[in-house]
PDB file of N, CA and C in Angstrom:
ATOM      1  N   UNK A   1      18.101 -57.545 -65.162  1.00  0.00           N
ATOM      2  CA  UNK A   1      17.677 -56.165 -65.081  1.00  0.00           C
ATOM      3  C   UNK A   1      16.642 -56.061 -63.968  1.00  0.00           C
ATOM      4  N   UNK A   2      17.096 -54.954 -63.000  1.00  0.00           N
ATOM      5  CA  UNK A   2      15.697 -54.739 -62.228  1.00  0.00           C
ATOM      6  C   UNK A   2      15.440 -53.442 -62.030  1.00  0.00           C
ATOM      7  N   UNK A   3      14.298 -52.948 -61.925  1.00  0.00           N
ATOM      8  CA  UNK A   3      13.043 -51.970 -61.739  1.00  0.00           C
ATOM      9  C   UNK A   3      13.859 -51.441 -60.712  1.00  0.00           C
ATOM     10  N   UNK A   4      14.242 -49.855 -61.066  1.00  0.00           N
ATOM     11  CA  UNK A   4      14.861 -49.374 -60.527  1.00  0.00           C
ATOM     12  C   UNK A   4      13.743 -48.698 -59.264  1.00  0.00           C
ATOM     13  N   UNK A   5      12.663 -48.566 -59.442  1.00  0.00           N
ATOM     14  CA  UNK A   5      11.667 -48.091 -58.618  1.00  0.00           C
ATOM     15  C   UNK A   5      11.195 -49.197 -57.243  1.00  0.00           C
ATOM     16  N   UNK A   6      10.980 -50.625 -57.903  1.00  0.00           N
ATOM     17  CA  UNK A   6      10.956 -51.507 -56.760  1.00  0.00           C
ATOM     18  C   UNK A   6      11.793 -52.531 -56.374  1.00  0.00           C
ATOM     19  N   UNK A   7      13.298 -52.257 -57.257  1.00  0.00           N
ATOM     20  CA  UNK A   7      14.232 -53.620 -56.962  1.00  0.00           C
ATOM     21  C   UNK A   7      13.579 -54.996 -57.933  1.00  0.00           C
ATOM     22  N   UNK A   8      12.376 -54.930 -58.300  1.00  0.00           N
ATOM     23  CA  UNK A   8      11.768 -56.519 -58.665  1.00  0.00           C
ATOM     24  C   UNK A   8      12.784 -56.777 -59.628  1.00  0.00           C
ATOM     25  N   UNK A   9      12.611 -57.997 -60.048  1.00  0.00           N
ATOM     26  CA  UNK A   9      13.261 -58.374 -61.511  1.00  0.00           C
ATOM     27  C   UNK A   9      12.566 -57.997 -62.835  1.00  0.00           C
ATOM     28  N   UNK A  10      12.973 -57.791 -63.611  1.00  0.00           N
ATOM     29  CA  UNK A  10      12.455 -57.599 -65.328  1.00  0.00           C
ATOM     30  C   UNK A  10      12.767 -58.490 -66.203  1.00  0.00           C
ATOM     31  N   UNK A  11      11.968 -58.823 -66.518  1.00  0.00           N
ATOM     32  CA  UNK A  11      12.422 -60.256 -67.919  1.00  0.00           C
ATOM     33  C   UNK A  11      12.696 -59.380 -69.057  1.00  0.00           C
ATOM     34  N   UNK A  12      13.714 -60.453 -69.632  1.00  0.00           N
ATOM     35  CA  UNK A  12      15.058 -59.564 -70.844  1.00  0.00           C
ATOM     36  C   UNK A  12      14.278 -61.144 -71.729  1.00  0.00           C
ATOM     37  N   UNK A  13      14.264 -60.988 -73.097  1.00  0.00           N
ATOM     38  CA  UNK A  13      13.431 -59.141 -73.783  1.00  0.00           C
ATOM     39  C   UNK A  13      12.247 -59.132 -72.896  1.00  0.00           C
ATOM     40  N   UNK A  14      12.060 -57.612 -72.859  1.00  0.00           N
ATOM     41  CA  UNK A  14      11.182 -56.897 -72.991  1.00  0.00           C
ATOM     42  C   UNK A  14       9.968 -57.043 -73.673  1.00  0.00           C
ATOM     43  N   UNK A  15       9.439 -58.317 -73.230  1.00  0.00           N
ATOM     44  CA  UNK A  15       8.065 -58.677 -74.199  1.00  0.00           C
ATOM     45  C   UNK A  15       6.704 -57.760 -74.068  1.00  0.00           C
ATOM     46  N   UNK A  16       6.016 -57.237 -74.605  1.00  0.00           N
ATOM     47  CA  UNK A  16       4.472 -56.907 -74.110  1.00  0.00           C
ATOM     48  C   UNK A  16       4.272 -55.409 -74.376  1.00  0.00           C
ATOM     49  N   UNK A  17       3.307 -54.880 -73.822  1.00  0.00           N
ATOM     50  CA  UNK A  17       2.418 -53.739 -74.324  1.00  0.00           C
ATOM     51  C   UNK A  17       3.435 -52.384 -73.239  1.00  0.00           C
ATOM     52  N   UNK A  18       4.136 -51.512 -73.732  1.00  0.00           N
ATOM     53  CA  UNK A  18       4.409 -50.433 -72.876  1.00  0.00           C
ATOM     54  C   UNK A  18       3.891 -49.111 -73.070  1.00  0.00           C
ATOM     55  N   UNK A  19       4.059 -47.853 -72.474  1.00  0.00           N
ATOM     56  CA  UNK A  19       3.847 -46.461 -73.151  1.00  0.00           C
ATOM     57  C   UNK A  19       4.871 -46.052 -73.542  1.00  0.00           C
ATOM     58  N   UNK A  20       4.243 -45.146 -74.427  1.00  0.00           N
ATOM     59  CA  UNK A  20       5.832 -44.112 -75.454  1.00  0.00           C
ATOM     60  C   UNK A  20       5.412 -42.948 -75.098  1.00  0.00           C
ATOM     61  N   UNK A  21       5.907 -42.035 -74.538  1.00  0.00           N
ATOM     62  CA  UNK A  21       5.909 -40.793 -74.205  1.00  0.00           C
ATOM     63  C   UNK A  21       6.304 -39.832 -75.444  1.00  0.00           C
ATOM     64  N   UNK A  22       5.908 -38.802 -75.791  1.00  0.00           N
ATOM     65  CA  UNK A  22       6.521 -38.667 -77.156  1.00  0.00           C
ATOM     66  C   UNK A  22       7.026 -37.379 -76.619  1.00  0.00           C
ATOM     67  N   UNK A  23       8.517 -37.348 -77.139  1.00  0.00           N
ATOM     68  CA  UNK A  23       9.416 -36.518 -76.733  1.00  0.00           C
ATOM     69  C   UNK A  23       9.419 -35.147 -77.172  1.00  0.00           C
ATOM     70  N   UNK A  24       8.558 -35.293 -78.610  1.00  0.00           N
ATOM     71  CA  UNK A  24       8.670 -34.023 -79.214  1.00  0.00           C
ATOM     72  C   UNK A  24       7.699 -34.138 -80.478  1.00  0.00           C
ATOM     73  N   UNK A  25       7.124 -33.083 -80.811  1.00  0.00           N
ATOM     74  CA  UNK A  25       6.549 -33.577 -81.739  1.00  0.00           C
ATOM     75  C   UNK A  25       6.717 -33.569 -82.917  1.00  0.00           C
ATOM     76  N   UNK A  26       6.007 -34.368 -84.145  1.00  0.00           N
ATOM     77  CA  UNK A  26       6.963 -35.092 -85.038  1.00  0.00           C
ATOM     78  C   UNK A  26       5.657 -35.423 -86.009  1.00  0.00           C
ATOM     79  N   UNK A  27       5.635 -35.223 -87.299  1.00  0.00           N
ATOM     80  CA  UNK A  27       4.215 -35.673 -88.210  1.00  0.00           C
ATOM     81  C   UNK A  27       3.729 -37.157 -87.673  1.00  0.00           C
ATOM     82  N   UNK A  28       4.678 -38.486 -87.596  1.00  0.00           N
ATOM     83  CA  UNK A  28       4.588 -39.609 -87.721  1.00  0.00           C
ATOM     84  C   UNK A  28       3.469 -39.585 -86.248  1.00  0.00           C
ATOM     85  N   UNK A  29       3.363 -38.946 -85.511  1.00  0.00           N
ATOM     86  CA  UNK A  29       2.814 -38.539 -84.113  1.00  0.00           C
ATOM     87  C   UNK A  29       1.027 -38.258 -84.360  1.00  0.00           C
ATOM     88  N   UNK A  30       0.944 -37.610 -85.568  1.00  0.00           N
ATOM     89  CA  UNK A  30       0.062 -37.014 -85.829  1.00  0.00           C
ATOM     90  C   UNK A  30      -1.419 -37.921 -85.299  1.00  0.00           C
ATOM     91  N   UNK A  31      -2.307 -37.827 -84.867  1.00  0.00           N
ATOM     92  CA  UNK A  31      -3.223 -38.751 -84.348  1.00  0.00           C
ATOM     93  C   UNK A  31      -3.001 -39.734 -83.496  1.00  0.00           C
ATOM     94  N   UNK A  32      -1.808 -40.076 -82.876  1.00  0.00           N
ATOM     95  CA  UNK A  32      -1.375 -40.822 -81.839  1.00  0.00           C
ATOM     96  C   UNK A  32      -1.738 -40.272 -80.363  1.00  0.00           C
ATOM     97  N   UNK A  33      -2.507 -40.616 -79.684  1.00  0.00           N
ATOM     98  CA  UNK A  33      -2.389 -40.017 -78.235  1.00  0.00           C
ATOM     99  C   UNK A  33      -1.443 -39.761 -77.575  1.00  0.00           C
ATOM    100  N   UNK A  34      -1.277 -38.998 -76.781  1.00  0.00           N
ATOM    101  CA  UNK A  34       0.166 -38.804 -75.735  1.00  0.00           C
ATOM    102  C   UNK A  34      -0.027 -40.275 -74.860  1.00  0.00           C
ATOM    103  N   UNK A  35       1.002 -41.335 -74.883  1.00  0.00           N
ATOM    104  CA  UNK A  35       1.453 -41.875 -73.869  1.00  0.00           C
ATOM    105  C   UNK A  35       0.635 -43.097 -74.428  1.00  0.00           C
ATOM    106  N   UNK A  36       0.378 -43.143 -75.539  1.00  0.00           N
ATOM    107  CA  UNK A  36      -0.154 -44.843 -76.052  1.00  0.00           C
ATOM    108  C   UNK A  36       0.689 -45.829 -75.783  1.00  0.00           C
ATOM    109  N   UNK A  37       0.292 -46.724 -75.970  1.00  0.00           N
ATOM    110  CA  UNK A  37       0.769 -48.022 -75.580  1.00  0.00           C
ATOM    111  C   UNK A  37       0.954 -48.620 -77.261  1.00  0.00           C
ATOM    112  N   UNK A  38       2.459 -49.180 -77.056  1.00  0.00           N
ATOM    113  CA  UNK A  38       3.188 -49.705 -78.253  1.00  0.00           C
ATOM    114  C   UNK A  38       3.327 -51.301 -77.818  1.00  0.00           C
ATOM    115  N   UNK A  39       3.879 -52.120 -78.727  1.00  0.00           N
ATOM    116  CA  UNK A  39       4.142 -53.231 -78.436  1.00  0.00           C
ATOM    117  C   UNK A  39       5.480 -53.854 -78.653  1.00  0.00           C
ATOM    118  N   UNK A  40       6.382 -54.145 -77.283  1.00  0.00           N
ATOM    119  CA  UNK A  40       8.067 -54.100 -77.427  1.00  0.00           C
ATOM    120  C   UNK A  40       8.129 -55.699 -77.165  1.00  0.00           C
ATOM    121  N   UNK A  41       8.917 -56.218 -78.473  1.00  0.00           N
ATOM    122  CA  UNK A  41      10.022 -57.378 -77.874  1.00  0.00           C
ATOM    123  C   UNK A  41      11.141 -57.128 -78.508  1.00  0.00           C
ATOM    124  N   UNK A  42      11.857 -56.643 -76.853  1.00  0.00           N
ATOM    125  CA  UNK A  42      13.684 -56.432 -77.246  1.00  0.00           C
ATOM    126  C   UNK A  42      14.395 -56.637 -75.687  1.00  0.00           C
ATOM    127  N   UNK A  43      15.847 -56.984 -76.332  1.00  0.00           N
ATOM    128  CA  UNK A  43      16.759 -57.324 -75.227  1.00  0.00           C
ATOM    129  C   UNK A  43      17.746 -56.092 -74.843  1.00  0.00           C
ATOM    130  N   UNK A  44      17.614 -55.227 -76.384  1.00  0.00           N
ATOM    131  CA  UNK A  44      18.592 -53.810 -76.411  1.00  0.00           C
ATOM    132  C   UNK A  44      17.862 -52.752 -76.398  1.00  0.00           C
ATOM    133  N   UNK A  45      18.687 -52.007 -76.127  1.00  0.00           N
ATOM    134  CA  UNK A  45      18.166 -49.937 -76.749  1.00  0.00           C
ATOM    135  C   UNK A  45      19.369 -49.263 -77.208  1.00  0.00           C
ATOM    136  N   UNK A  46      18.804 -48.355 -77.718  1.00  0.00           N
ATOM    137  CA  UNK A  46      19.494 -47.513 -78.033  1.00  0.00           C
ATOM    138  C   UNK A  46      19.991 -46.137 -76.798  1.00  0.00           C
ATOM    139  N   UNK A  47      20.791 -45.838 -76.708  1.00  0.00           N
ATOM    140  CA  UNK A  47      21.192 -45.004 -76.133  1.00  0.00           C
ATOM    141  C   UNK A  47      21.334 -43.727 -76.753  1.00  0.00           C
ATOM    142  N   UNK A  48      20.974 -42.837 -76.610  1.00  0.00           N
ATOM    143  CA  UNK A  48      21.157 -41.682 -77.761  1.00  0.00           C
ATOM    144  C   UNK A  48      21.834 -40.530 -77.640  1.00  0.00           C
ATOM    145  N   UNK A  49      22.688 -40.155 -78.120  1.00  0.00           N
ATOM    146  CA  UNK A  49      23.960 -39.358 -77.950  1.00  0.00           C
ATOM    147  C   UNK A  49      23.625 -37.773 -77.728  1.00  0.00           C
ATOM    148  N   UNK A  50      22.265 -37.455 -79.245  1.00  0.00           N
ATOM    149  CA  UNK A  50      21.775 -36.325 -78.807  1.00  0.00           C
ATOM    150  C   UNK A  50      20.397 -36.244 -78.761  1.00  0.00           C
ATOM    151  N   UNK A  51      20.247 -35.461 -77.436  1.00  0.00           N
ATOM    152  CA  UNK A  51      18.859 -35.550 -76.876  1.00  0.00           C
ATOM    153  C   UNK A  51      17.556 -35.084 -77.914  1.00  0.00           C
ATOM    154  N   UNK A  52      18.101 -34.202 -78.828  1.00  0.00           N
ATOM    155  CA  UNK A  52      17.026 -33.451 -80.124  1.00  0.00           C
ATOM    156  C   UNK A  52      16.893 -34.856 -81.202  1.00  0.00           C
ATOM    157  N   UNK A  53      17.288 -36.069 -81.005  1.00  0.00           N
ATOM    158  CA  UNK A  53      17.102 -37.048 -81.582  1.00  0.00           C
ATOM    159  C   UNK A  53      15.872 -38.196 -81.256  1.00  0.00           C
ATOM    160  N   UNK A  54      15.460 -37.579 -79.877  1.00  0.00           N
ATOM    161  CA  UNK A  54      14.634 -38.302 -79.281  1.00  0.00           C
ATOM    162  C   UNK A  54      13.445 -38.219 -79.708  1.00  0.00           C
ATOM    163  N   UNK A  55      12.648 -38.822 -80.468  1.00  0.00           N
ATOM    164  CA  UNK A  55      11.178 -38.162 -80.319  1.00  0.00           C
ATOM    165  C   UNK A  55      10.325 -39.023 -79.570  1.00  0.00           C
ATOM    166  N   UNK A  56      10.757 -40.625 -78.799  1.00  0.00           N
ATOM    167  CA  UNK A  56       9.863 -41.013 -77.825  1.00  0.00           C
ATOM    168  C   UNK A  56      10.788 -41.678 -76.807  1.00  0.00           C
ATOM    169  N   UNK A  57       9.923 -41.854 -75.608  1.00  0.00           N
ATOM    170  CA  UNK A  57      10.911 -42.654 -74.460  1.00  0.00           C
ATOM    171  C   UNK A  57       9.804 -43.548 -73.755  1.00  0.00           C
ATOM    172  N   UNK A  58      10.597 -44.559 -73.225  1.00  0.00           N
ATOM    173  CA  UNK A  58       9.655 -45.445 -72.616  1.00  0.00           C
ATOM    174  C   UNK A  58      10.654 -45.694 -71.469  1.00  0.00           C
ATOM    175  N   UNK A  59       9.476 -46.178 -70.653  1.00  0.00           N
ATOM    176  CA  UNK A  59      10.237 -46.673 -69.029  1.00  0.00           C
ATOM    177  C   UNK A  59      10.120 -48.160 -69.098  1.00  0.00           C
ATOM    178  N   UNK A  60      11.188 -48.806 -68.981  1.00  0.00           N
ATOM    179  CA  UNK A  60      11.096 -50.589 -68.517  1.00  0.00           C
ATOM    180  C   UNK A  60      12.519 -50.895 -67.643  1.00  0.00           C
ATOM    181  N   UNK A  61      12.236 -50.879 -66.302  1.00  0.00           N
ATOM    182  CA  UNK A  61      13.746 -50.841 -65.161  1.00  0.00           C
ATOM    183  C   UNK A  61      14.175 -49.305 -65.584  1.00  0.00           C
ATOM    184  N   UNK A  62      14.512 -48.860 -66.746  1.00  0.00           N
ATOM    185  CA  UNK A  62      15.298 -47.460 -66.858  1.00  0.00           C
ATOM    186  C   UNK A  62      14.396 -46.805 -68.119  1.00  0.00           C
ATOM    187  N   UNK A  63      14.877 -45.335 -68.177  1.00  0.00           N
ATOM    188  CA  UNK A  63      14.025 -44.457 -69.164  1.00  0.00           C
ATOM    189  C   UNK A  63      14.933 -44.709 -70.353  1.00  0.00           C
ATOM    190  N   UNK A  64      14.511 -45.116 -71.038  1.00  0.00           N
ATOM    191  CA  UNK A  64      15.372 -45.486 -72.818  1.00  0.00           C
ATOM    192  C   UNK A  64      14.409 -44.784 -73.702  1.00  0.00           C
ATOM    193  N   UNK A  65      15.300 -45.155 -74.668  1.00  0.00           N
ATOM    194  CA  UNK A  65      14.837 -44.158 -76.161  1.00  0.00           C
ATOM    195  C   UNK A  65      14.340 -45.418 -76.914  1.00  0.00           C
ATOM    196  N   UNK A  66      12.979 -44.945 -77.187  1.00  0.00           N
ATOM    197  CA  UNK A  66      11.989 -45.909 -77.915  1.00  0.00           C
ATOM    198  C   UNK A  66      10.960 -45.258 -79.465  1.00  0.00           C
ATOM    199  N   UNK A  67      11.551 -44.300 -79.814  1.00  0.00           N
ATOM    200  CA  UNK A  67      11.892 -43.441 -80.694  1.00  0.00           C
ATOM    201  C   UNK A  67      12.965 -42.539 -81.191  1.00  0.00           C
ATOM    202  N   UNK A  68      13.223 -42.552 -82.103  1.00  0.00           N
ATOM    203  CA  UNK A  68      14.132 -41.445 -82.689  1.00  0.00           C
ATOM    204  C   UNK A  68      13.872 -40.778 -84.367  1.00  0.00           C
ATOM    205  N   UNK A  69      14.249 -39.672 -83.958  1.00  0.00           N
ATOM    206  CA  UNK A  69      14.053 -38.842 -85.295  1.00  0.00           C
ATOM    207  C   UNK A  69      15.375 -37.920 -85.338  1.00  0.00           C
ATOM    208  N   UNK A  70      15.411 -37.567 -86.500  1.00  0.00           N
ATOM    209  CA  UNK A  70      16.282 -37.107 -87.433  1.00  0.00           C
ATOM    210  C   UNK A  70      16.557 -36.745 -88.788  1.00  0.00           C
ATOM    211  N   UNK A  71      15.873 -35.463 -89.463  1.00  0.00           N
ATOM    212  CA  UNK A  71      15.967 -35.108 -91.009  1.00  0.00           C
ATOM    213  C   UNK A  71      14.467 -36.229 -91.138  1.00  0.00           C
ATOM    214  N   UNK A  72      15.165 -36.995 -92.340  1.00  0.00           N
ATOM    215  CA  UNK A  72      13.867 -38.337 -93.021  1.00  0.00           C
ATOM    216  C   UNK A  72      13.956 -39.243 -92.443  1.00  0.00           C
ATOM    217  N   UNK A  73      15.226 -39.460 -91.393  1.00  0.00           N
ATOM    218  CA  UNK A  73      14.880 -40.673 -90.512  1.00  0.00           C
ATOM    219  C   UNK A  73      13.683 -40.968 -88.978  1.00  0.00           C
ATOM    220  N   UNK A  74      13.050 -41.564 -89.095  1.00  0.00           N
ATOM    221  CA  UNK A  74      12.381 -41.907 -87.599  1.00  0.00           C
ATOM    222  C   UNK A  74      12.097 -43.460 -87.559  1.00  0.00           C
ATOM    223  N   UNK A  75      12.616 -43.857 -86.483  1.00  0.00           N
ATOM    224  CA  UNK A  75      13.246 -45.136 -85.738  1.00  0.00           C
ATOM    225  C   UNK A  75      12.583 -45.671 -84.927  1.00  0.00           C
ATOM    226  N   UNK A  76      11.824 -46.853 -84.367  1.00  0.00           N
ATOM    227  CA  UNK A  76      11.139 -47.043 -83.493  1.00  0.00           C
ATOM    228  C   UNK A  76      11.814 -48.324 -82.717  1.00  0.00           C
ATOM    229  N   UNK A  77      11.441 -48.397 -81.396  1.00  0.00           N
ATOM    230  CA  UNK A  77      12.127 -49.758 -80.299  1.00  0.00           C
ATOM    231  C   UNK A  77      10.948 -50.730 -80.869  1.00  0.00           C
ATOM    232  N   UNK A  78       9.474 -50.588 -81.113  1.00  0.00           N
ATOM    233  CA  UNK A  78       8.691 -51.454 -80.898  1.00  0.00           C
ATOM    234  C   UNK A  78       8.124 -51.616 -82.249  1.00  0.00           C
ATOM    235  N   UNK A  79       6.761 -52.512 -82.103  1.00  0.00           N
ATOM    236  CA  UNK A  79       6.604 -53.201 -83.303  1.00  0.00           C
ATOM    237  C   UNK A  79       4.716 -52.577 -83.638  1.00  0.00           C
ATOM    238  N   UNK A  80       5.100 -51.398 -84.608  1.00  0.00           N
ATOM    239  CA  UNK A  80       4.174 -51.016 -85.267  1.00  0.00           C
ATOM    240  C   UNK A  80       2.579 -51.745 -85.386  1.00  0.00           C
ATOM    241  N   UNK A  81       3.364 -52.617 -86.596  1.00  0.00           N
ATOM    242  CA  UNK A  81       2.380 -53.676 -87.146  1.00  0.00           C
ATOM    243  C   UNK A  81       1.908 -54.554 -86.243  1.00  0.00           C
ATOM    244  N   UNK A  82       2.135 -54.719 -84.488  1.00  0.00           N
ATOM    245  CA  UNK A  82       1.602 -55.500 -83.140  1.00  0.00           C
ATOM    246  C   UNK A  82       0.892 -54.504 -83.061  1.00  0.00           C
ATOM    247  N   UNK A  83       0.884 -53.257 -83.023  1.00  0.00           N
ATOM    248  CA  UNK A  83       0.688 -52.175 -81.972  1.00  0.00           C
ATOM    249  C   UNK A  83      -0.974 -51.855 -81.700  1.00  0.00           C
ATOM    250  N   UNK A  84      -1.789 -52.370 -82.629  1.00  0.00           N
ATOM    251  CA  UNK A  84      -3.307 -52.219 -82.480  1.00  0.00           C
ATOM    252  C   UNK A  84      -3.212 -50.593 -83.056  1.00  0.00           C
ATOM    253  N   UNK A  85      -4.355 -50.075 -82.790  1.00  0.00           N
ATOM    254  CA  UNK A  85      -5.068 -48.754 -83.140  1.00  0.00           C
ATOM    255  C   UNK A  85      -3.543 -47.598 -83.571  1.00  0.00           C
ATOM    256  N   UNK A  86      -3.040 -47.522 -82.509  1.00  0.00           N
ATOM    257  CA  UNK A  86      -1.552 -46.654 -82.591  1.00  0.00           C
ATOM    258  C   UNK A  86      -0.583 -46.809 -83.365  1.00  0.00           C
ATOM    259  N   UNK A  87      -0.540 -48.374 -83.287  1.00  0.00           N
ATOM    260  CA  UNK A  87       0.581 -48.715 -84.027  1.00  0.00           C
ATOM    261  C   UNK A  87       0.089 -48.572 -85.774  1.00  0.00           C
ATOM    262  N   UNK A  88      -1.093 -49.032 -86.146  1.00  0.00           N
ATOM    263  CA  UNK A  88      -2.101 -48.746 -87.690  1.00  0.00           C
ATOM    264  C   UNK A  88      -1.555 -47.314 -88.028  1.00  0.00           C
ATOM    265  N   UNK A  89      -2.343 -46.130 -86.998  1.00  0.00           N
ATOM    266  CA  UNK A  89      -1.906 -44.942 -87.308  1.00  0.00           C
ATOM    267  C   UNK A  89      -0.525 -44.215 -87.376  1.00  0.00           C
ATOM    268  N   UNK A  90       0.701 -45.191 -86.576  1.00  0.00           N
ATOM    269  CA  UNK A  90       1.693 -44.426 -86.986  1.00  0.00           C
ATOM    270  C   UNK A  90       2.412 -45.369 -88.361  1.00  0.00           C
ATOM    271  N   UNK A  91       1.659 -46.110 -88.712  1.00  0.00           N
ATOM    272  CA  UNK A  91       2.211 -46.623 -90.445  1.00  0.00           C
ATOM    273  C   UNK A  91       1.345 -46.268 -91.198  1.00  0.00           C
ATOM    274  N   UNK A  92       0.626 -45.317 -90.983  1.00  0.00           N
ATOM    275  CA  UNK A  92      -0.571 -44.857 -91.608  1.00  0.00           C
ATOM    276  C   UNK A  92       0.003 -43.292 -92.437  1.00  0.00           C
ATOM    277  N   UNK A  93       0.607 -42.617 -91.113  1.00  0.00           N
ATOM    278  CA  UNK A  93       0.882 -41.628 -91.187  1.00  0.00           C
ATOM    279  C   UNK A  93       2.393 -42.119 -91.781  1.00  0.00           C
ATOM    280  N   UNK A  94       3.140 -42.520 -91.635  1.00  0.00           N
ATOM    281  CA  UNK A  94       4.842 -43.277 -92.476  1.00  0.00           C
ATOM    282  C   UNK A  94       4.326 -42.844 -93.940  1.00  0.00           C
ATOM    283  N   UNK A  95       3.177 -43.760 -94.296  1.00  0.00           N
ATOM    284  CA  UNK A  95       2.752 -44.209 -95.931  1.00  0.00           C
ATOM    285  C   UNK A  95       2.366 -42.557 -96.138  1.00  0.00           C
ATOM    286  N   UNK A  96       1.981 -41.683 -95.526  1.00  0.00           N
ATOM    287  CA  UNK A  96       2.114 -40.353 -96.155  1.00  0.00           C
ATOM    288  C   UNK A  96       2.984 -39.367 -95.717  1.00  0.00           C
ATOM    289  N   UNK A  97       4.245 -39.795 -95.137  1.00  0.00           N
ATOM    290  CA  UNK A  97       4.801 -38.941 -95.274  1.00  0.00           C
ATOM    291  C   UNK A  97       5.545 -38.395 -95.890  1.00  0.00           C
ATOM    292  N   UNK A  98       5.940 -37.021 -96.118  1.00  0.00           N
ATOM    293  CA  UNK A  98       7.268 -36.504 -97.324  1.00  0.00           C
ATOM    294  C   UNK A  98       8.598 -36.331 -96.870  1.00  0.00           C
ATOM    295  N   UNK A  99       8.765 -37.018 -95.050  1.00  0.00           N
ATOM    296  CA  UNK A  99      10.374 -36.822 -95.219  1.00  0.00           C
ATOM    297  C   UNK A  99      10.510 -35.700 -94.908  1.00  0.00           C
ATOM    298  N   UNK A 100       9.438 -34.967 -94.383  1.00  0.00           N
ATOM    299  CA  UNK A 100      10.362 -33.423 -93.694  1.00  0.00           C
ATOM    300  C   UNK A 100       9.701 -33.163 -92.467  1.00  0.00           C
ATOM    301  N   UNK A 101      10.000 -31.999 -91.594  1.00  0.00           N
ATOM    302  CA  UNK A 101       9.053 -32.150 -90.104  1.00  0.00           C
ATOM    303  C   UNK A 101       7.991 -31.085 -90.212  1.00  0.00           C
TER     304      UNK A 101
END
């Protein structure tokens, strides 16, 4: 995989600290800054069929879906419980939520 911006190479997985842009907003969001930094190790993504499914995106070589929501579902690329301060608050906000938007 390479960085579509400078040609470089990208190491597959995707180890380390990125931003999540949040696509839309969403309770699980609630106290999260715009554009925090999550913590990703992955080799895949998801591709997402419909765009109202998105609720975050991250850039690594290409713009992928590093959130998703839907009804009671919301989906994440990265790893919460790594995530420091952001990642606390969005399992913070999970443990109270009721499953609706």
């Amino acid at each position: 995989m390479h960085d579509a911006r400078t040609g470089l190479a990208l190491k597959v997985p995707h180890m380390g600290w990125n931003q999540v842009a949040q696509a839309k907003p969403h309770p699980l969001w609630k106290g999260i800054p715009a554009d925090s930094r999550f913590y990703f190790v992955h080799s895949y993504y998801v591709n997402a069929d419909q765009p109202a499914h998105i609720a975050g995106v991250t850039e690594y070589g290409i713009r992928f879906t590093s959130a998703a929501a839907h009804a009671n579902i919301f989906a994440v690329q990265f790893h919460p419980e790594k995530s420091a301060t952001a990642g606390l608050q969005l399992l913070k906000n999970f443990m109270g939520w009721d499953g609706g938007a």
